[in-house]
C-alpha atoms as a PDB file:
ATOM      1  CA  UNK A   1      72.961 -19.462  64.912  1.00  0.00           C
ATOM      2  CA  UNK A   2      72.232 -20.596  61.249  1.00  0.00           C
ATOM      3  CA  UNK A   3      70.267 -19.302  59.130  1.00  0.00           C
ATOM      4  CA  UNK A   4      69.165 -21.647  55.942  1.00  0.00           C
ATOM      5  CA  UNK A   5      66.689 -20.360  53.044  1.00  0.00           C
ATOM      6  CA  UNK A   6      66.258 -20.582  49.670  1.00  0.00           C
ATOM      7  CA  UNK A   7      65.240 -16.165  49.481  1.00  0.00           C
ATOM      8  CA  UNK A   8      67.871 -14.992  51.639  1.00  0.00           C
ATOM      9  CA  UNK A   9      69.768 -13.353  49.253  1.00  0.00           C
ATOM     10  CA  UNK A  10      68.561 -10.442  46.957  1.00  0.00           C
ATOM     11  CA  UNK A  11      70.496  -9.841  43.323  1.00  0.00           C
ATOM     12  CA  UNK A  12      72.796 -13.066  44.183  1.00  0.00           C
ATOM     13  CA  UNK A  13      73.835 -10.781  47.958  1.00  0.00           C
ATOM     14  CA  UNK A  14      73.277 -11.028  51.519  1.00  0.00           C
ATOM     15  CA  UNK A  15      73.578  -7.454  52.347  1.00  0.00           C
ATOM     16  CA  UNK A  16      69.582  -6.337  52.457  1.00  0.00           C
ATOM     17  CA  UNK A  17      69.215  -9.435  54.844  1.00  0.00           C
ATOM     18  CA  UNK A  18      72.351  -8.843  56.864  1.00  0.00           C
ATOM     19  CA  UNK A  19      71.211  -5.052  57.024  1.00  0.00           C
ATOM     20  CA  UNK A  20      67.515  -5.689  58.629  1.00  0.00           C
ATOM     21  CA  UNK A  21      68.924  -8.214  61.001  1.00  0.00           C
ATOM     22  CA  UNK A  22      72.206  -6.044  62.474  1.00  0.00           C
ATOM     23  CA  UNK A  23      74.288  -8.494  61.526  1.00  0.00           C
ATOM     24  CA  UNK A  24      78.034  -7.182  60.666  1.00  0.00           C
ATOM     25  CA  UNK A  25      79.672 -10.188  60.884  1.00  0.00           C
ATOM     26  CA  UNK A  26      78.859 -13.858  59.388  1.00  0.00           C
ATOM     27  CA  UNK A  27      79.838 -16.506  57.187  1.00  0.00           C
ATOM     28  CA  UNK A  28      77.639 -16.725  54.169  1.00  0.00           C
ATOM     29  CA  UNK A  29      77.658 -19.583  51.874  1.00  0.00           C
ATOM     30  CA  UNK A  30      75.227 -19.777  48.560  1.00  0.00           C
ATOM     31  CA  UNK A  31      74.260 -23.454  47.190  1.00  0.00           C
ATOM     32  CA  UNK A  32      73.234 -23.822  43.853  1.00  0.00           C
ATOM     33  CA  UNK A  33      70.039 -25.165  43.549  1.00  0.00           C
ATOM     34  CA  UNK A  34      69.588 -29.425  42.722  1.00  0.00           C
ATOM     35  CA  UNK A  35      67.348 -28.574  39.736  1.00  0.00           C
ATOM     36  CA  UNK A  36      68.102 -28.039  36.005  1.00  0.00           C
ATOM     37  CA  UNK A  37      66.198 -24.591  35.901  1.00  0.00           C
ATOM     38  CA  UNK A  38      67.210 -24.128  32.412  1.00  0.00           C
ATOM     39  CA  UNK A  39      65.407 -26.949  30.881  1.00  0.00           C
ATOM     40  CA  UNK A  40      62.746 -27.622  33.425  1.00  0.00           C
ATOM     41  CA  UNK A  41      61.436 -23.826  33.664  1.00  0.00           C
ATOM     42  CA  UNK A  42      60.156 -20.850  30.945  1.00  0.00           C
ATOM     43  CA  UNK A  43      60.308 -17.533  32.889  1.00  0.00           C
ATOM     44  CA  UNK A  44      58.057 -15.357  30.053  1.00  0.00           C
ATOM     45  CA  UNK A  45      57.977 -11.674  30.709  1.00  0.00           C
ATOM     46  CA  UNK A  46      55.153  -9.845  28.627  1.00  0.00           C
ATOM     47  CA  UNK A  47      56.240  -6.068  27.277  1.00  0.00           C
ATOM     48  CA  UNK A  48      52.683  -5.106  25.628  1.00  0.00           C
ATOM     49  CA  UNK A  49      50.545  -5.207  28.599  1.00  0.00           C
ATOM     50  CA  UNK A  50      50.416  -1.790  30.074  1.00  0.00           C
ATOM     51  CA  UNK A  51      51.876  -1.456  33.601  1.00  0.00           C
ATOM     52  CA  UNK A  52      49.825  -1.879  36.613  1.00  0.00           C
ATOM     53  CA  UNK A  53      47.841   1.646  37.499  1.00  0.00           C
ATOM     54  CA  UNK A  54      47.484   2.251  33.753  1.00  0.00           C
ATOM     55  CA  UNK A  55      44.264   2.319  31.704  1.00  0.00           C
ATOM     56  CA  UNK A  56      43.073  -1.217  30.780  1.00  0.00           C
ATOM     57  CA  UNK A  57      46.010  -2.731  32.781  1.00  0.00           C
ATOM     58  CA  UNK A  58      42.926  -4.917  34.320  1.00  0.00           C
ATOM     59  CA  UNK A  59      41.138  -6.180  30.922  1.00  0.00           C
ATOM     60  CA  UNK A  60      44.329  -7.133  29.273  1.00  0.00           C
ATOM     61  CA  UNK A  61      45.390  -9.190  32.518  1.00  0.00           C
ATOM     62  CA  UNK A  62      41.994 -10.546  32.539  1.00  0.00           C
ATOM     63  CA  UNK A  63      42.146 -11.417  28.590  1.00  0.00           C
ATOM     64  CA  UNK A  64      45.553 -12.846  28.990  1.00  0.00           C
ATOM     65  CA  UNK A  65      44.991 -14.990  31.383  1.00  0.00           C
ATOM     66  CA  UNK A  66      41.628 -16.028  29.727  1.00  0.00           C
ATOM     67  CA  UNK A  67      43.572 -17.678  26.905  1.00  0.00           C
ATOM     68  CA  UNK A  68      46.832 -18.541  28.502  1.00  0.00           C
ATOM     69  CA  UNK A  69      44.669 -20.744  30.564  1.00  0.00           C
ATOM     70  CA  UNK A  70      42.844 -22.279  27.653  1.00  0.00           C
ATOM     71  CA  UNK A  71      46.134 -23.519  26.473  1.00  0.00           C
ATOM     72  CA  UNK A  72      47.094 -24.691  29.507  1.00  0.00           C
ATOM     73  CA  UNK A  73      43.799 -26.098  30.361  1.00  0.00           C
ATOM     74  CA  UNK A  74      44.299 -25.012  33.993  1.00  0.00           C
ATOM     75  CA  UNK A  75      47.203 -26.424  36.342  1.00  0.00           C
ATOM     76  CA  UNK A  76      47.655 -23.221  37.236  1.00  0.00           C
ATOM     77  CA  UNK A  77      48.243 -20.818  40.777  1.00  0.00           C
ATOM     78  CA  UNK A  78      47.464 -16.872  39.929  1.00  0.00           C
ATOM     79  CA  UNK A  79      49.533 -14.697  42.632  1.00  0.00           C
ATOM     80  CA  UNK A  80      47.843 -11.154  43.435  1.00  0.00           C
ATOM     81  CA  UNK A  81      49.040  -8.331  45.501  1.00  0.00           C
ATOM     82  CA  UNK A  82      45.493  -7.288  46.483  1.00  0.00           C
ATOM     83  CA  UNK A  83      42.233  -9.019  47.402  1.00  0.00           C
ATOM     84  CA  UNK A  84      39.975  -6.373  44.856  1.00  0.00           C
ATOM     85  CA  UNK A  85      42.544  -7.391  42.028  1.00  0.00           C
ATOM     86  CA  UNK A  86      41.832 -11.162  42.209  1.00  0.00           C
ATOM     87  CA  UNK A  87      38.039 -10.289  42.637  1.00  0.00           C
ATOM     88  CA  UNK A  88      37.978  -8.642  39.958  1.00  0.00           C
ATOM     89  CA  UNK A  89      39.695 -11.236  38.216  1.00  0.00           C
ATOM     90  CA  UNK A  90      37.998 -13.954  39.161  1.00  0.00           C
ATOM     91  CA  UNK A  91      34.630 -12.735  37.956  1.00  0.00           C
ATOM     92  CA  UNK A  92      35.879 -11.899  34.684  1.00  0.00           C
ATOM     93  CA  UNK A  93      37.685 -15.302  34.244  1.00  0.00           C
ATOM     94  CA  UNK A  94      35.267 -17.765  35.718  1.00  0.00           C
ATOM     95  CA  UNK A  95      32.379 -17.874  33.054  1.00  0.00           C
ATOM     96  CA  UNK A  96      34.678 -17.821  30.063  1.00  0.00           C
ATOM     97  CA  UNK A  97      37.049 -21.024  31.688  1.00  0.00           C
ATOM     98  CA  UNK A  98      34.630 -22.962  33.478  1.00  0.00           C
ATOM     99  CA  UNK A  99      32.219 -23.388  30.285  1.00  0.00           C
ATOM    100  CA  UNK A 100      34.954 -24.852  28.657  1.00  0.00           C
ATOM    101  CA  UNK A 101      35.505 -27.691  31.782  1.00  0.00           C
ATOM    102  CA  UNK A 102      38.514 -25.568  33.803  1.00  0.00           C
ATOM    103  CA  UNK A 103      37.513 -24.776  37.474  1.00  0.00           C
ATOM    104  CA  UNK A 104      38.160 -21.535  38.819  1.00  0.00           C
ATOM    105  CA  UNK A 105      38.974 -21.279  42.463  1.00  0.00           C
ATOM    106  CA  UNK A 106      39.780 -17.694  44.248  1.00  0.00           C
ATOM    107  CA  UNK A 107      40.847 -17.291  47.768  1.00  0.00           C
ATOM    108  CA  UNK A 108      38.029 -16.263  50.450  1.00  0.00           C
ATOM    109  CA  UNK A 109      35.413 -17.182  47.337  1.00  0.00           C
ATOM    110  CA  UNK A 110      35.961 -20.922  47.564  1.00  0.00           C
ATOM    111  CA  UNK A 111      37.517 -22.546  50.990  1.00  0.00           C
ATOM    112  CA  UNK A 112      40.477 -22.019  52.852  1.00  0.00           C
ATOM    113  CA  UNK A 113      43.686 -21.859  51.299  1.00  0.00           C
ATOM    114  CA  UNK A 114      44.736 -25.725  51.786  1.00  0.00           C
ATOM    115  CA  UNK A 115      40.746 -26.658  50.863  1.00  0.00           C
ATOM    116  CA  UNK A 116      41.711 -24.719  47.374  1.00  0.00           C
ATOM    117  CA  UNK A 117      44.849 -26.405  47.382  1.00  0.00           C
ATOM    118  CA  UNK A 118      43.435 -29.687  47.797  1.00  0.00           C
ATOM    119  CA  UNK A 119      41.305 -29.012  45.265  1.00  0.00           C
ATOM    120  CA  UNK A 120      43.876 -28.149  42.354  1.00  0.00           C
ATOM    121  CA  UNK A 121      45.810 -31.366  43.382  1.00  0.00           C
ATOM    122  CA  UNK A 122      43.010 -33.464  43.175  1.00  0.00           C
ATOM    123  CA  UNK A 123      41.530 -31.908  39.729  1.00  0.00           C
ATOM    124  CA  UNK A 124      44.669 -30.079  37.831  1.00  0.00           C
ATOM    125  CA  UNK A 125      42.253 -28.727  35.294  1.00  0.00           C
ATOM    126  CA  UNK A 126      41.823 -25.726  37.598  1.00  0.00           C
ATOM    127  CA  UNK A 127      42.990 -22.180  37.574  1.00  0.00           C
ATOM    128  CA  UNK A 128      43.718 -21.350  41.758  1.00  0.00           C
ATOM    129  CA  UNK A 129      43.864 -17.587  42.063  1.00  0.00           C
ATOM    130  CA  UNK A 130      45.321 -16.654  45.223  1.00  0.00           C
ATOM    131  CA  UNK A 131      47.283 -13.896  48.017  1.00  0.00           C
ATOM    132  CA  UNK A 132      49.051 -13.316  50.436  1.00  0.00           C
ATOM    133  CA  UNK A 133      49.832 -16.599  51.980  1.00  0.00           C
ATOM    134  CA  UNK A 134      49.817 -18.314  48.321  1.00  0.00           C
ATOM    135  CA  UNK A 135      53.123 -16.457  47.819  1.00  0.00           C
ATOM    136  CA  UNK A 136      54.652 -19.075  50.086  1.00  0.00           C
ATOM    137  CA  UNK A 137      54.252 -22.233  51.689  1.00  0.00           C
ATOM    138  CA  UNK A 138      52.101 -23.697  49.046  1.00  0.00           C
ATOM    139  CA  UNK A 139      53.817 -27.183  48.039  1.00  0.00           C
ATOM    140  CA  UNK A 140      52.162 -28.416  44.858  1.00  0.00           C
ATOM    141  CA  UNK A 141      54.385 -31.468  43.196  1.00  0.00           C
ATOM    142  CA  UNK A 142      54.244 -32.841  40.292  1.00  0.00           C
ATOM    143  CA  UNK A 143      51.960 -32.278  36.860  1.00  0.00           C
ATOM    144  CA  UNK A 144      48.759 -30.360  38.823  1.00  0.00           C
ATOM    145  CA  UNK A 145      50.451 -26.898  38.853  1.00  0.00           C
ATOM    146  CA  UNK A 146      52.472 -26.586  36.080  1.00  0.00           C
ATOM    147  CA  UNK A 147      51.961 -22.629  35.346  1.00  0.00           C
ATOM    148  CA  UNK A 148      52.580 -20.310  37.523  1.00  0.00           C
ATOM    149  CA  UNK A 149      51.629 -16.672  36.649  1.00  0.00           C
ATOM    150  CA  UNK A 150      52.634 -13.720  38.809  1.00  0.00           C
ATOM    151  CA  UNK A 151      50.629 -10.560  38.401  1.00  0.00           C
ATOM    152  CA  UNK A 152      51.965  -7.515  39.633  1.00  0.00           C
ATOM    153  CA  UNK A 153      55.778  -7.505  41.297  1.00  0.00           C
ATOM    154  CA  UNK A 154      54.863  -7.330  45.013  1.00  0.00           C
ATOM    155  CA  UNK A 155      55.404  -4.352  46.244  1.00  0.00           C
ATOM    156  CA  UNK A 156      54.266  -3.010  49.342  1.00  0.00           C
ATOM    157  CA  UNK A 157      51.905  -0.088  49.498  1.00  0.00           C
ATOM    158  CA  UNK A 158      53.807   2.664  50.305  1.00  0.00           C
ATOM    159  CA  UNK A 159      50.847   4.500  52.372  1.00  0.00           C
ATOM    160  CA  UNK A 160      51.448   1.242  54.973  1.00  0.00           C
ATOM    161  CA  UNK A 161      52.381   2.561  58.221  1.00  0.00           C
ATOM    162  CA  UNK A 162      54.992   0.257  59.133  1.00  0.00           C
ATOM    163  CA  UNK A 163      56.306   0.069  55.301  1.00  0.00           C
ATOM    164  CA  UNK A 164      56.577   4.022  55.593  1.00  0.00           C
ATOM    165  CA  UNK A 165      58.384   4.339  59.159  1.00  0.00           C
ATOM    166  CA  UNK A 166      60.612   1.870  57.913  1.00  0.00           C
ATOM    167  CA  UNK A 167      61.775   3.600  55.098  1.00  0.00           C
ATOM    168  CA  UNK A 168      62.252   6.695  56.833  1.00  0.00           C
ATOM    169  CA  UNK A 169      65.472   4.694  58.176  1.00  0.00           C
ATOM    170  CA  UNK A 170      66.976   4.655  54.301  1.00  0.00           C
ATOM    171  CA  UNK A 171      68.182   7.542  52.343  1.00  0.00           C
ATOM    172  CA  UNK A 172      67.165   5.937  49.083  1.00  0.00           C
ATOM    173  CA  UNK A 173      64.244   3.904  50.272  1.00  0.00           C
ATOM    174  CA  UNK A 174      63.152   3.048  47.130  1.00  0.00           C
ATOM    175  CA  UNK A 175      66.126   1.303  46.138  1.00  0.00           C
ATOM    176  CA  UNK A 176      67.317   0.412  49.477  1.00  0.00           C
ATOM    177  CA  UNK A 177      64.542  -0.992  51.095  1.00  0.00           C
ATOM    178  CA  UNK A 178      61.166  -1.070  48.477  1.00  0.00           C
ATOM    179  CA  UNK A 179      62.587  -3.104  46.066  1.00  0.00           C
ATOM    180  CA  UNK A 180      64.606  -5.921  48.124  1.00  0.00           C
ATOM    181  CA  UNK A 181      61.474  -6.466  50.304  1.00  0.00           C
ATOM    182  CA  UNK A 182      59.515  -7.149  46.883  1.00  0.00           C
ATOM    183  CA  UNK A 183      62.237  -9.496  45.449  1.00  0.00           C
ATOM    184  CA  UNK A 184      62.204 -11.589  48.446  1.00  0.00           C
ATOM    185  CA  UNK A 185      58.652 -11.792  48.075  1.00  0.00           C
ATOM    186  CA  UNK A 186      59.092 -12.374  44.355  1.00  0.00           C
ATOM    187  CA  UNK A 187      61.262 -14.817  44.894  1.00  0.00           C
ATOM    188  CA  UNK A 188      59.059 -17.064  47.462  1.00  0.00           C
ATOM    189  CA  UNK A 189      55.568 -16.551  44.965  1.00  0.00           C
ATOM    190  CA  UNK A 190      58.631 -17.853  42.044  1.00  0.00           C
ATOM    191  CA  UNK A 191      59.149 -21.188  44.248  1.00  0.00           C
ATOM    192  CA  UNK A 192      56.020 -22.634  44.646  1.00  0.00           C
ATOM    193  CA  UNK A 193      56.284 -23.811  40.671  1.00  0.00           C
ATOM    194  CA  UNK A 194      59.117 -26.314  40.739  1.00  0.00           C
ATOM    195  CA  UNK A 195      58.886 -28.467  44.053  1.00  0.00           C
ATOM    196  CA  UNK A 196      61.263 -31.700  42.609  1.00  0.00           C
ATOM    197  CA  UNK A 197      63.782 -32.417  40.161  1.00  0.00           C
ATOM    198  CA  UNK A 198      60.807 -34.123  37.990  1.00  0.00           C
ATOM    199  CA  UNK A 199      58.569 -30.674  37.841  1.00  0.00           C
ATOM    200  CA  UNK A 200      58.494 -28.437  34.883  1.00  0.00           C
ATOM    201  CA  UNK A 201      57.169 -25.574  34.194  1.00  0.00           C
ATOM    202  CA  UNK A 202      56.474 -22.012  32.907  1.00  0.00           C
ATOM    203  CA  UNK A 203      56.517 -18.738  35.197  1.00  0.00           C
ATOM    204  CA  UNK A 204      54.299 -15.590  33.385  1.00  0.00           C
ATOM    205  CA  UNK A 205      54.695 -12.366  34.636  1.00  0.00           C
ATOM    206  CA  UNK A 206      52.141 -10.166  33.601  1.00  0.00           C
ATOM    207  CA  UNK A 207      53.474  -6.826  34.683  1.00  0.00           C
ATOM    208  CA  UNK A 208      55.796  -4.907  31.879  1.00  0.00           C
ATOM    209  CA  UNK A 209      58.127  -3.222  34.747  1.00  0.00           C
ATOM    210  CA  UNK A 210      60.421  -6.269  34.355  1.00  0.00           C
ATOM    211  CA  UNK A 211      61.453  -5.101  30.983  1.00  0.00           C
ATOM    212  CA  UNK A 212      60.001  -1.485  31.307  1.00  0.00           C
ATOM    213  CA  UNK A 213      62.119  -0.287  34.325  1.00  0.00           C
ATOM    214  CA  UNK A 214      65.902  -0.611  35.011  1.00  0.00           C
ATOM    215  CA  UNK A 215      64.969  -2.585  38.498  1.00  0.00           C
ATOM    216  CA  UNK A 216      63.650  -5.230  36.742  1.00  0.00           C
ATOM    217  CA  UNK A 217      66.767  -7.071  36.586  1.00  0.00           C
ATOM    218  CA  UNK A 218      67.235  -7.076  40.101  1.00  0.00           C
ATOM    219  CA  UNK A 219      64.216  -9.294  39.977  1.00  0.00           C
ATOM    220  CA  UNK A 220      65.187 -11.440  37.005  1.00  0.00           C
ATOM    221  CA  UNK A 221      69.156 -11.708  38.603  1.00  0.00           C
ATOM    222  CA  UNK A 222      67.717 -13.043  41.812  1.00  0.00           C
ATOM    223  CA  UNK A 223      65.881 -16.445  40.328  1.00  0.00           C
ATOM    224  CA  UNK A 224      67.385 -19.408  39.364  1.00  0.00           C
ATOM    225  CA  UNK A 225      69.206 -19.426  35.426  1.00  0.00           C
ATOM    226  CA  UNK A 226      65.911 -20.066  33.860  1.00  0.00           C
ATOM    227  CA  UNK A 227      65.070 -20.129  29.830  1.00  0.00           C
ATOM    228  CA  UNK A 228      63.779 -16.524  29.687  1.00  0.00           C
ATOM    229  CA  UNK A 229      61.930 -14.782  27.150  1.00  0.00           C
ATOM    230  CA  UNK A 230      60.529 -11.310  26.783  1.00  0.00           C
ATOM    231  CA  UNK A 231      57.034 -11.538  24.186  1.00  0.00           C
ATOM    232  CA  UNK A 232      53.923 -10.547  23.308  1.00  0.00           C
ATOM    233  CA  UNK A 233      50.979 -11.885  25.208  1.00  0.00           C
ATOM    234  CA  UNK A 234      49.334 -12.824  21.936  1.00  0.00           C
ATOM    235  CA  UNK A 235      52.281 -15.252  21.942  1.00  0.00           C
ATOM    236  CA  UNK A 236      52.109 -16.652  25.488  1.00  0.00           C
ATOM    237  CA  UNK A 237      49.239 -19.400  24.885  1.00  0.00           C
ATOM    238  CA  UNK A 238      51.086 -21.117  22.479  1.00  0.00           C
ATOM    239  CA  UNK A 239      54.471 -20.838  23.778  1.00  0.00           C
ATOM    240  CA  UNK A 240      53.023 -21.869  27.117  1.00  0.00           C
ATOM    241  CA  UNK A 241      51.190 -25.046  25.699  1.00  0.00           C
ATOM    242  CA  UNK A 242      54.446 -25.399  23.510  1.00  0.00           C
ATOM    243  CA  UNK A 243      57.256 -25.640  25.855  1.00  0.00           C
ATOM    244  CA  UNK A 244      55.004 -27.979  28.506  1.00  0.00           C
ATOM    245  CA  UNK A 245      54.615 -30.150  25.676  1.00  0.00           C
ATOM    246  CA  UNK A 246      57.992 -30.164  24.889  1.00  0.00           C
ATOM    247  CA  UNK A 247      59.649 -31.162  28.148  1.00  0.00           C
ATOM    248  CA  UNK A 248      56.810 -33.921  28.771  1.00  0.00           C
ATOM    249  CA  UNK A 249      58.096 -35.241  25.312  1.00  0.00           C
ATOM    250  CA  UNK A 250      61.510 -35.090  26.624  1.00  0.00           C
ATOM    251  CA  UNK A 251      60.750 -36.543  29.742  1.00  0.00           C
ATOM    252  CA  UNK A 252      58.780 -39.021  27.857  1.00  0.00           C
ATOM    253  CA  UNK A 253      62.409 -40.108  25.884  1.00  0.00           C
ATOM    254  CA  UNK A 254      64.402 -39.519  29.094  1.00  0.00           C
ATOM    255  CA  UNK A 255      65.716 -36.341  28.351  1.00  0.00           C
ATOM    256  CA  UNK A 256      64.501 -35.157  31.502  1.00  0.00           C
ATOM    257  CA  UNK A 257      64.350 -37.100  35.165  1.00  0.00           C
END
């Protein structure tokens, strides 16, 4: 039996995967990835936004995107944990970006999931805010979705009945079983920016416990050797808009494929 994946592995190891499949024995091989990650990708972590649960966690996602967006103008996929979170987004962001000529689509509000995909293929000055199965599966090529922003690290809510039998089977379920689940799923929303050698991109993460919490590098270690940078998200707009205009320049002179 083989076993082929691109989120197999959590903090560059097999064991989480080898542990919730009883496997004690197997060969394991890791490929490096085809794409130039460093120069195609930004991976921008904000450390002013206050963490998820906090007071005005909400408005200063909401605001962020709001002018990240504007910079962008659109070609963008919004991954949420929870269905109130995006609803809540979306009515906040919709007026503000769709006066100024970027379309807002949310999942359940608009169409099914490959309608809304469609959708941001065929008009890339749209902002797709999506769940669940957004996280993977979604193959978007090319210059339509060209900023990715993750919300909240994905992890499960611990009052899930199967998510809390489960770790009942760990001694340090946090560590053991919480937060490889999450940077698989991290690691699959991560994907859905750079589909070919010729995409480019930048990946926001709008939740401070990458830089706030030691486990964040578990979730930084596990993606491909980006360009990171930890900022302000009074920066992000511009730094966005900046480094997309910089690699289509590039790509322009042949720089890039």
């Amino acid at each position: 039996m083989v076993l082929t994946s691109a989120t197999l592995t959590t903090d560059g190891s097999f064991d989480y995967i080898r542990s919730r499949l009883g496997v004690e024995r197997a060969g394991e091989l890791q490929v490096a990835s085809p794409f130039d990650y460093p120069r195609s990708t930004l991976l921008y972590l904000t450390d002013d936004i206050p963490e998820p649960g906090q007071p005005g966690y909400q408005r200063h996602l909401q605001t962020a995107l709001i002018d990240l967006c504007r910079a962008t103008r659109g070609h963008a996929m919004v991954l949420f944990t929870s269905h109130s979170a995006l609803q809540a987004t979306y009515r906040a962001i919709k007026r503000p970006l769709e006066s100024e000529g970027i379309l807002v689509l949310g999942q359940r509000l608009d169409g099914s999931p490959r309608q809304l995909v469609e959708r941001l293929k065929g008009h890339p000055e749209t902002v797709l805010l999506g769940t669940n199965s957004f996280w993977e599966g979604v193959d978007v090529v090319g210059d339509a979705l060209s900023l990715l922003v993750i919300s909240k690290l994905p992890f499960s809510v611990p009052s899930d009945p199967i998510f809390a039998a489960r770790s009942e089977l760990f001694d340090e379920p946090f560590q053991q079983y919480a937060i490889p689940q999450a940077v698989l799923r991290f690691k699959q929303g991560f994907g859905r920016l750079i589909r070919s050698s010729t995409d480019r991109g930048v990946c926001v993460i709008l939740d401070r416990r990458m830089v706030s919490r030691r486990y964040g590098k578990s979730f930084v270690h596990s993606l491909p050797d980006c360009t990171v940078e930890v900022g302000r998200s009074a920066d992000l707009p511009g730094r966005a808009a900046g480094w997309l205009r910089q690699r289509d320049m590039e790509a322009a002179v042949g720089l890039l494929p």
